[in-house]
PDB file of N, CA and C in Angstrom:
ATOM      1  N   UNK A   1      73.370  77.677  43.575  1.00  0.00           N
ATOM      2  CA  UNK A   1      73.599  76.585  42.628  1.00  0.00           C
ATOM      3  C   UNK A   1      73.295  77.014  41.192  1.00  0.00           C
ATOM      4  N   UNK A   2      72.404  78.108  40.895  1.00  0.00           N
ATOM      5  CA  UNK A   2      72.189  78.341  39.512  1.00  0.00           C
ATOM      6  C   UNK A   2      73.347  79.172  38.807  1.00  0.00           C
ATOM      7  N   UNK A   3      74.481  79.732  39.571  1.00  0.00           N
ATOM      8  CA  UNK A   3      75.376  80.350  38.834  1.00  0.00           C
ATOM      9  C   UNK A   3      75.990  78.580  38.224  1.00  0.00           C
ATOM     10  N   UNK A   4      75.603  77.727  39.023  1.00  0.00           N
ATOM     11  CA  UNK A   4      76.551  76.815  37.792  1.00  0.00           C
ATOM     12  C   UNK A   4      76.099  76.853  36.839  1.00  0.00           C
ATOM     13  N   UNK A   5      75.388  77.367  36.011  1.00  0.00           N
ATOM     14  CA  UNK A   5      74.985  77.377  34.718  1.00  0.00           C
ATOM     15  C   UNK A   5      76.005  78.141  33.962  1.00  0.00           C
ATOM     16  N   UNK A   6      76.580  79.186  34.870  1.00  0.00           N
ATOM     17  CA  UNK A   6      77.569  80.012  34.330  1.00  0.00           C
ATOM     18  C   UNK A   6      78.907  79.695  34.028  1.00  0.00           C
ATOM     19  N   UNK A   7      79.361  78.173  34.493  1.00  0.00           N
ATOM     20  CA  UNK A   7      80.494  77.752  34.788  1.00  0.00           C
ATOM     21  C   UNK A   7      80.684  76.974  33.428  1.00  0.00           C
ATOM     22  N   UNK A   8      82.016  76.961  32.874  1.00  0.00           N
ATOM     23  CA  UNK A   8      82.001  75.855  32.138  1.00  0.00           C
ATOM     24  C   UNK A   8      81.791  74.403  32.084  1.00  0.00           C
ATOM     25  N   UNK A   9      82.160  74.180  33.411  1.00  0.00           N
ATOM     26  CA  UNK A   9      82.460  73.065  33.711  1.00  0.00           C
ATOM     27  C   UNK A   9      81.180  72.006  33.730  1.00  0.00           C
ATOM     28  N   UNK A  10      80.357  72.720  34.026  1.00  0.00           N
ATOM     29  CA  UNK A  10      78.849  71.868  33.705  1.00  0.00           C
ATOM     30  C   UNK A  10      78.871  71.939  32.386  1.00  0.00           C
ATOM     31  N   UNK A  11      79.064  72.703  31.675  1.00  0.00           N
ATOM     32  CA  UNK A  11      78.406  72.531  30.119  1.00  0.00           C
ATOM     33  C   UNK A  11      79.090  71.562  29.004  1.00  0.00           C
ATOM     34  N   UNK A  12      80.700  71.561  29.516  1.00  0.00           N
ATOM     35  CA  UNK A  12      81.545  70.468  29.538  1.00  0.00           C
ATOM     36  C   UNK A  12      81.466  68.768  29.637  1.00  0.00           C
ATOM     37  N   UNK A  13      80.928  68.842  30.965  1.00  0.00           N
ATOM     38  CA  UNK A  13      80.202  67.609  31.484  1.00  0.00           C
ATOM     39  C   UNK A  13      79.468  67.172  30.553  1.00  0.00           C
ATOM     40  N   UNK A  14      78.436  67.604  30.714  1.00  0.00           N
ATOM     41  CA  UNK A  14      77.381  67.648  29.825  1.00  0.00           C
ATOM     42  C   UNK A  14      77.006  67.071  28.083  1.00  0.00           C
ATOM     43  N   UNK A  15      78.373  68.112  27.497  1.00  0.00           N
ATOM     44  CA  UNK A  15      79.151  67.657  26.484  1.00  0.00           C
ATOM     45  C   UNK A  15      78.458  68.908  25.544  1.00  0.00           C
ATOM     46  N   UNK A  16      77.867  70.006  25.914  1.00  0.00           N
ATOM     47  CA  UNK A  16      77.840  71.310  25.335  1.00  0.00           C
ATOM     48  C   UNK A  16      76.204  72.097  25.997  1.00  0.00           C
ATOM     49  N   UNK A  17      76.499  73.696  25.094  1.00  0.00           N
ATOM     50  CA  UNK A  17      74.982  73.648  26.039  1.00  0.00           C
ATOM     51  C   UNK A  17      73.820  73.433  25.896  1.00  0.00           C
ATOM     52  N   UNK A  18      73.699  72.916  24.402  1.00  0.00           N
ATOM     53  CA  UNK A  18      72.192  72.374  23.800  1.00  0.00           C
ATOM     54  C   UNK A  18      72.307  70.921  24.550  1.00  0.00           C
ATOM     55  N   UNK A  19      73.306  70.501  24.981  1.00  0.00           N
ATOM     56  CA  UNK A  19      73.004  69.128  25.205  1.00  0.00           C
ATOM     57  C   UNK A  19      72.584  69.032  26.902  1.00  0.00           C
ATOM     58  N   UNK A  20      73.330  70.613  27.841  1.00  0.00           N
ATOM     59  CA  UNK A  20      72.925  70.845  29.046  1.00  0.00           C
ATOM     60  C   UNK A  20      71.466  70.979  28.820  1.00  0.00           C
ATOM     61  N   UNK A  21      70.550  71.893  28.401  1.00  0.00           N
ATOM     62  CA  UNK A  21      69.294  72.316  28.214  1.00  0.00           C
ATOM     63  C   UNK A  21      68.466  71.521  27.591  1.00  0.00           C
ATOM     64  N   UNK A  22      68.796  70.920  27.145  1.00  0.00           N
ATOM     65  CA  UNK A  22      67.903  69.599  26.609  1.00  0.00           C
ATOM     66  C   UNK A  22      67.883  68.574  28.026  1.00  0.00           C
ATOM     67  N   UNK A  23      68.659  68.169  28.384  1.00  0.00           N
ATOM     68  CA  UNK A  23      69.390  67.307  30.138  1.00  0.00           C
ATOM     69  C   UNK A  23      68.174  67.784  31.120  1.00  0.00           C
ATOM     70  N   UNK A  24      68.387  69.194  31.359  1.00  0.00           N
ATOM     71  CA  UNK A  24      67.604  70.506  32.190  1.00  0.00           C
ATOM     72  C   UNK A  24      66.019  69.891  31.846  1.00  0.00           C
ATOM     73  N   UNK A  25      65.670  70.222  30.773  1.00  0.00           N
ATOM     74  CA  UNK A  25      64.108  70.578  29.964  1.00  0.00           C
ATOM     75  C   UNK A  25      64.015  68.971  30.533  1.00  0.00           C
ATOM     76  N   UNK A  26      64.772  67.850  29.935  1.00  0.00           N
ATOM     77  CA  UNK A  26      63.656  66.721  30.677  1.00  0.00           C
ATOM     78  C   UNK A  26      63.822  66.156  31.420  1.00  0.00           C
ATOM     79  N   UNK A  27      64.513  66.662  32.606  1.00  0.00           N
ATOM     80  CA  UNK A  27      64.121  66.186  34.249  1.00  0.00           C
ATOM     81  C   UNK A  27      63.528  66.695  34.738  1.00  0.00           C
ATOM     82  N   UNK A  28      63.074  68.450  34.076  1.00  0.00           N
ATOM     83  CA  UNK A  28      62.425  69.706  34.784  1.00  0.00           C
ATOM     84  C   UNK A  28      60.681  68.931  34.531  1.00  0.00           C
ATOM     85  N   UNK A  29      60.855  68.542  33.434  1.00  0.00           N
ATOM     86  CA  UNK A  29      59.556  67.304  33.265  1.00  0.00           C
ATOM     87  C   UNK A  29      59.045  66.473  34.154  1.00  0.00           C
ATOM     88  N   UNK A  30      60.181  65.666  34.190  1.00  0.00           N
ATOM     89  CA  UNK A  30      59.634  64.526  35.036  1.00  0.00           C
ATOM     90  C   UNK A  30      59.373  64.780  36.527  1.00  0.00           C
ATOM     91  N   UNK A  31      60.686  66.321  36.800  1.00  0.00           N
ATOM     92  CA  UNK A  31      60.016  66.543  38.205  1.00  0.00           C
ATOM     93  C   UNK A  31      58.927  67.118  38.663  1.00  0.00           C
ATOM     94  N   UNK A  32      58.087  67.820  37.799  1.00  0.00           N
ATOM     95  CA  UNK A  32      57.207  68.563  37.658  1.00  0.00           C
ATOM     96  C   UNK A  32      55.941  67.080  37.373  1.00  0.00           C
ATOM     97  N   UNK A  33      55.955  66.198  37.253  1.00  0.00           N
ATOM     98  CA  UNK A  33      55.091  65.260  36.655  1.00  0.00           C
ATOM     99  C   UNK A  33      55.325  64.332  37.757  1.00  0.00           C
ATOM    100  N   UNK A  34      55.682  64.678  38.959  1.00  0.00           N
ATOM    101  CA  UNK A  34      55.972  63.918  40.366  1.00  0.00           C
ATOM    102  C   UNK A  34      57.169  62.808  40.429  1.00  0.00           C
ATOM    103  N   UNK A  35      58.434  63.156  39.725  1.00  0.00           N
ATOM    104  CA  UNK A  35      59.441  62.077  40.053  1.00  0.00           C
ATOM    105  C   UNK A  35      59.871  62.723  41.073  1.00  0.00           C
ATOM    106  N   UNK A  36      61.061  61.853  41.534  1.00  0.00           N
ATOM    107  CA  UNK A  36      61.597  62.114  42.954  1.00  0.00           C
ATOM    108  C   UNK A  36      62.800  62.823  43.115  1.00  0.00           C
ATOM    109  N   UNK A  37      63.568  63.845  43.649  1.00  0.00           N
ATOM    110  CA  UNK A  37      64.972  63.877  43.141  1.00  0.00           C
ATOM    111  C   UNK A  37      65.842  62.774  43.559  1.00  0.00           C
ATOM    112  N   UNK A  38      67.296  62.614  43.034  1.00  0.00           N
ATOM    113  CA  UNK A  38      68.164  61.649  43.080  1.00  0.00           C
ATOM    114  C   UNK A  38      68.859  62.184  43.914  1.00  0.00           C
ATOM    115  N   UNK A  39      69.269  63.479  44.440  1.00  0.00           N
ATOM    116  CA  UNK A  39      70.196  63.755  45.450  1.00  0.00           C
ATOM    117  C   UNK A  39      69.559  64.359  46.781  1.00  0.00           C
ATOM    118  N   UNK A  40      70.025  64.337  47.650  1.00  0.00           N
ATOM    119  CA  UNK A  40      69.445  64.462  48.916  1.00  0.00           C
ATOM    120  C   UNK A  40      69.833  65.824  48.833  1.00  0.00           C
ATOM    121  N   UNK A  41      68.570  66.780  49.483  1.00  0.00           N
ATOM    122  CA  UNK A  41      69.083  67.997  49.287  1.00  0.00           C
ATOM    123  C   UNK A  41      67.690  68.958  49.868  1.00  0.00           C
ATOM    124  N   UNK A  42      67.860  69.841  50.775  1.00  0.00           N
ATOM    125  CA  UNK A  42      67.029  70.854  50.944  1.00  0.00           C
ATOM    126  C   UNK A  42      66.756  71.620  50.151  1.00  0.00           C
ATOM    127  N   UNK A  43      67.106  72.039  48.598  1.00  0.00           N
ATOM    128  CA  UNK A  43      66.568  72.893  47.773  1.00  0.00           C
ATOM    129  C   UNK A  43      65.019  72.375  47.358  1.00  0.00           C
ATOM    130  N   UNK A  44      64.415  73.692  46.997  1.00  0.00           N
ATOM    131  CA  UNK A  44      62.879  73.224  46.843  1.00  0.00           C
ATOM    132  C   UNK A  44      62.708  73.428  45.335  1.00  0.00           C
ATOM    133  N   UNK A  45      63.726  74.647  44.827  1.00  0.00           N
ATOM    134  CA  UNK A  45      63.987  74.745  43.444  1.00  0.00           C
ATOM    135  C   UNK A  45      63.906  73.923  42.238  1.00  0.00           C
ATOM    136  N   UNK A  46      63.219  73.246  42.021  1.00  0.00           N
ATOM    137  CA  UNK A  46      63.421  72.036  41.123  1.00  0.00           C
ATOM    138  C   UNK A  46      64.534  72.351  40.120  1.00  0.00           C
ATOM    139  N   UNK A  47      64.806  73.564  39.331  1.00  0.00           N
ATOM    140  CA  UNK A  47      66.419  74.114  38.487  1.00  0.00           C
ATOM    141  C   UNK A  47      67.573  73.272  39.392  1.00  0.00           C
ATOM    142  N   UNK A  48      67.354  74.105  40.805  1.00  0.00           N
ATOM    143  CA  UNK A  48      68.718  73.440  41.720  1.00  0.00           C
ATOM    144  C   UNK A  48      68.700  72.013  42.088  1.00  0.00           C
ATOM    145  N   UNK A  49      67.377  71.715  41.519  1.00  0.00           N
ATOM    146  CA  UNK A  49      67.708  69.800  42.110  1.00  0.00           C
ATOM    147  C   UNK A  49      68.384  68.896  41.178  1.00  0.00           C
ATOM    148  N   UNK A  50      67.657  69.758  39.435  1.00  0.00           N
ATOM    149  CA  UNK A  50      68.174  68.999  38.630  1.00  0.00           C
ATOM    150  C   UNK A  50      70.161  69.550  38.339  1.00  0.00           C
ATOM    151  N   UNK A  51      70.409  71.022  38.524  1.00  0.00           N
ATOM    152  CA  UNK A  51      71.522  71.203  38.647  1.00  0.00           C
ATOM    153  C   UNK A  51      72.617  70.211  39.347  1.00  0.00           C
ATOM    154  N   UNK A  52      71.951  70.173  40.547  1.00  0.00           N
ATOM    155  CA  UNK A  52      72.660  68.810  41.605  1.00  0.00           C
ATOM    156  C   UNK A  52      72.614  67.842  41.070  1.00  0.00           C
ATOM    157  N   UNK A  53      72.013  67.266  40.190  1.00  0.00           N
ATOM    158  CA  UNK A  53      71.982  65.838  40.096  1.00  0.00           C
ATOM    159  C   UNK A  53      72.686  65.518  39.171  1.00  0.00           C
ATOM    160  N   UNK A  54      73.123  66.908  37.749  1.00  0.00           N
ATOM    161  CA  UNK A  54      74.133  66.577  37.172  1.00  0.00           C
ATOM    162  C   UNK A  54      75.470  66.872  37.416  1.00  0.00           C
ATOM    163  N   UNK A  55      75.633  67.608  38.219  1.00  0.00           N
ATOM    164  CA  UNK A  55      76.537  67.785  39.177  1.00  0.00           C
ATOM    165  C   UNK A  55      77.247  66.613  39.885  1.00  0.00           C
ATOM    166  N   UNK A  56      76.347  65.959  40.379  1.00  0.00           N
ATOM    167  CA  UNK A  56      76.931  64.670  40.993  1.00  0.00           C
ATOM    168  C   UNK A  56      76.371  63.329  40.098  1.00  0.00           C
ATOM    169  N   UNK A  57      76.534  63.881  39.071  1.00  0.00           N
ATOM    170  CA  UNK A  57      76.666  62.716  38.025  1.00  0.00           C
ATOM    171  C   UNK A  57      75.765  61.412  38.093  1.00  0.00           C
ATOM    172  N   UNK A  58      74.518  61.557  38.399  1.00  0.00           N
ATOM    173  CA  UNK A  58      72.995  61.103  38.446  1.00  0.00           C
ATOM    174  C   UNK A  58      72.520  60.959  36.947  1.00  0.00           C
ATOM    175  N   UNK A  59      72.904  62.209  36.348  1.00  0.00           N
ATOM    176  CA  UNK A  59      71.684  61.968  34.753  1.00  0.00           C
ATOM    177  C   UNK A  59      72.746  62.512  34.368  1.00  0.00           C
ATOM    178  N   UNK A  60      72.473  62.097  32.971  1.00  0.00           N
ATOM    179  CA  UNK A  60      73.337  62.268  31.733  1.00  0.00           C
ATOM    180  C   UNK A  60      72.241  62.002  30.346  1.00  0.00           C
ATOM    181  N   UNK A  61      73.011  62.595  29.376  1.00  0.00           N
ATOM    182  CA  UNK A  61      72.264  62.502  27.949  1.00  0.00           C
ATOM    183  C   UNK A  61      72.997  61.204  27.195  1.00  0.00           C
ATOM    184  N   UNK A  62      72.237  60.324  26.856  1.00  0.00           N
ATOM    185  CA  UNK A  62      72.870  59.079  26.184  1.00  0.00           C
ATOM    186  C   UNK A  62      73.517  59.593  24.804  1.00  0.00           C
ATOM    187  N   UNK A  63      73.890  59.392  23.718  1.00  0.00           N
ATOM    188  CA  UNK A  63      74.131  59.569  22.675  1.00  0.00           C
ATOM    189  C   UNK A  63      73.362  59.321  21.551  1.00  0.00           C
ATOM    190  N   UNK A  64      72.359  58.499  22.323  1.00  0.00           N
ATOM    191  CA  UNK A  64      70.649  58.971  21.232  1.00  0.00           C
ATOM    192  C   UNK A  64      70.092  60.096  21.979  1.00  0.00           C
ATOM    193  N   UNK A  65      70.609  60.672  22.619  1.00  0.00           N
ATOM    194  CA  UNK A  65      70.085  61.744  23.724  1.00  0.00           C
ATOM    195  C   UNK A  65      68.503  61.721  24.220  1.00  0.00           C
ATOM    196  N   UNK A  66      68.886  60.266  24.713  1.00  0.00           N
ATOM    197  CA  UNK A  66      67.743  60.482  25.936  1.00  0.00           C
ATOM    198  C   UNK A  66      68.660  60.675  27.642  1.00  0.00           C
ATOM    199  N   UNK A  67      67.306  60.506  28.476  1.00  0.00           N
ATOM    200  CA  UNK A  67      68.032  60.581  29.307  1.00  0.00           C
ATOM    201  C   UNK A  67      68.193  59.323  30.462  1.00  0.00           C
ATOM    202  N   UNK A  68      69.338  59.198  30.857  1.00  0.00           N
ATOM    203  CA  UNK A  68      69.124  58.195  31.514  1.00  0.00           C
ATOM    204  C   UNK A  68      69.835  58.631  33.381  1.00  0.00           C
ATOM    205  N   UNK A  69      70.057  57.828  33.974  1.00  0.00           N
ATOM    206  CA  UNK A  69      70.909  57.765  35.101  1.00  0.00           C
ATOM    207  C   UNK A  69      71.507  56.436  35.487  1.00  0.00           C
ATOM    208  N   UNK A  70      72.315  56.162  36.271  1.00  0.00           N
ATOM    209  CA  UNK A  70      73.241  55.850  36.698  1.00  0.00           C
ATOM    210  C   UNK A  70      72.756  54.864  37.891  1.00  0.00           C
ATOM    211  N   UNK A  71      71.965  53.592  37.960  1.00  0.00           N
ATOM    212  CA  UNK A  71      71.131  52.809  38.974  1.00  0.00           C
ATOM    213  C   UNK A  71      72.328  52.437  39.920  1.00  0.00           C
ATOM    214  N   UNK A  72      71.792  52.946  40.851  1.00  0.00           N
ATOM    215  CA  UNK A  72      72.625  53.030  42.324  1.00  0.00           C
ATOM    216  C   UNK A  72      71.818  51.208  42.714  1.00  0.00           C
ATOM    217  N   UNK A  73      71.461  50.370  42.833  1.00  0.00           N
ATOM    218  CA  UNK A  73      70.876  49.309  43.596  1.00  0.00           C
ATOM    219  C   UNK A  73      70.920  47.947  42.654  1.00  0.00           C
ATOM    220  N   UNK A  74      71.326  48.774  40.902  1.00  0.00           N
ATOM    221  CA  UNK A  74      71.557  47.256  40.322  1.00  0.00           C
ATOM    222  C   UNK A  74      73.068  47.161  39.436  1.00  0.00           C
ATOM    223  N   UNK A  75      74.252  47.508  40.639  1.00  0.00           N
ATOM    224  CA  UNK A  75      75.804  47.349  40.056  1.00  0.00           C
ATOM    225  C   UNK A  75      75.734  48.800  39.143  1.00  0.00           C
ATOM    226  N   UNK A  76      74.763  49.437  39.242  1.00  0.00           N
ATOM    227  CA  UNK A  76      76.060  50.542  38.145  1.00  0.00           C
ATOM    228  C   UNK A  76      74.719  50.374  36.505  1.00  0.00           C
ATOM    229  N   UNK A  77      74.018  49.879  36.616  1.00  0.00           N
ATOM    230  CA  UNK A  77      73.904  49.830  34.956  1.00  0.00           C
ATOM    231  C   UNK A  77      73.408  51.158  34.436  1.00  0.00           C
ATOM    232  N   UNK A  78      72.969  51.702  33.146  1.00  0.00           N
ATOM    233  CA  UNK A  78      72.098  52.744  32.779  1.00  0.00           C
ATOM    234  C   UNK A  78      70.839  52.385  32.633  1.00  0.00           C
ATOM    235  N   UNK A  79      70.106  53.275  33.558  1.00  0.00           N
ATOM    236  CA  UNK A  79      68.282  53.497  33.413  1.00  0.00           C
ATOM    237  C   UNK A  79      68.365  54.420  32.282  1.00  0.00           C
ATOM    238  N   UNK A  80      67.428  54.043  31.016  1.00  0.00           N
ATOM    239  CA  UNK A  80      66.847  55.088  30.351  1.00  0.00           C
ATOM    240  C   UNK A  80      65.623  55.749  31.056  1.00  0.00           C
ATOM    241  N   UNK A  81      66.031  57.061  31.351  1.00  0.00           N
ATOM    242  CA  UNK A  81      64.457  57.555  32.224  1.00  0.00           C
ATOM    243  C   UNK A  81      63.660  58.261  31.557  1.00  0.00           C
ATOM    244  N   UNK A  82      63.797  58.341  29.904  1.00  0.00           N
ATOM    245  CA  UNK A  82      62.721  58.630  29.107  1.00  0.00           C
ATOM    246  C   UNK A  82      61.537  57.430  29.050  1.00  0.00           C
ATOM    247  N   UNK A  83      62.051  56.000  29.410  1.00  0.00           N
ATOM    248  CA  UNK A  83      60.873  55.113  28.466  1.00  0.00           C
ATOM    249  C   UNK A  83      60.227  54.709  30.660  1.00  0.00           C
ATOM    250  N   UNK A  84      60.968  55.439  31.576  1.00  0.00           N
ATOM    251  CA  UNK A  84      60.074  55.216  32.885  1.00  0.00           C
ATOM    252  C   UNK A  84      58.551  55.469  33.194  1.00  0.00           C
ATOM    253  N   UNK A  85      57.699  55.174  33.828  1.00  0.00           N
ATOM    254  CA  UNK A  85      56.629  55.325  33.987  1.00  0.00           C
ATOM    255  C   UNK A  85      56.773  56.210  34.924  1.00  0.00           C
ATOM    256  N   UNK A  86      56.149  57.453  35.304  1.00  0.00           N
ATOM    257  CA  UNK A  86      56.222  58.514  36.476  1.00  0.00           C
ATOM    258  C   UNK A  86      55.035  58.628  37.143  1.00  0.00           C
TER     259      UNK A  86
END
């Protein structure tokens, strides 16, 4: 999963690669500070969890570039998961 770093197509997504690595740097945070991952997945890698999760379109950088995701349980809205408690 870490050659996707190599791919365009994530960095694309993303919307460039300061905006991938900034994305990276603060979920690598929050997972490291005991959040949970969002995708189901045997990697132990925390790189490859957060890779997956933008991958399958979980987190994204808002356009004040925080970060938020995509609440699966209330219709769809955006969580900012900078202002979450962890």
């Amino acid at each position: 999963m870490l050659e996707a770093l190599k791919e365009e197509e994530i960095v694309n997504k993303v919307g460039g690669r300061f905006k991938l690595s900034t994305l990276i740097q603060k979920r690598l945070v929050q997972l490291n500070r005991g959040s949970r991952p969002l995708v189901d997945t045997i990697a132990t890698n925390k790189m490859e969890i957060v890779l997956q999760e933008i991958v399958q379109d979980k987190i994204f950088l808002t356009a004040a570039g925080e970060m938020a995701i995509i609440g699966e349980n209330d219709g769809g809205d955006l969580l900012d998961m900078d202002s979450l408690e962890l």
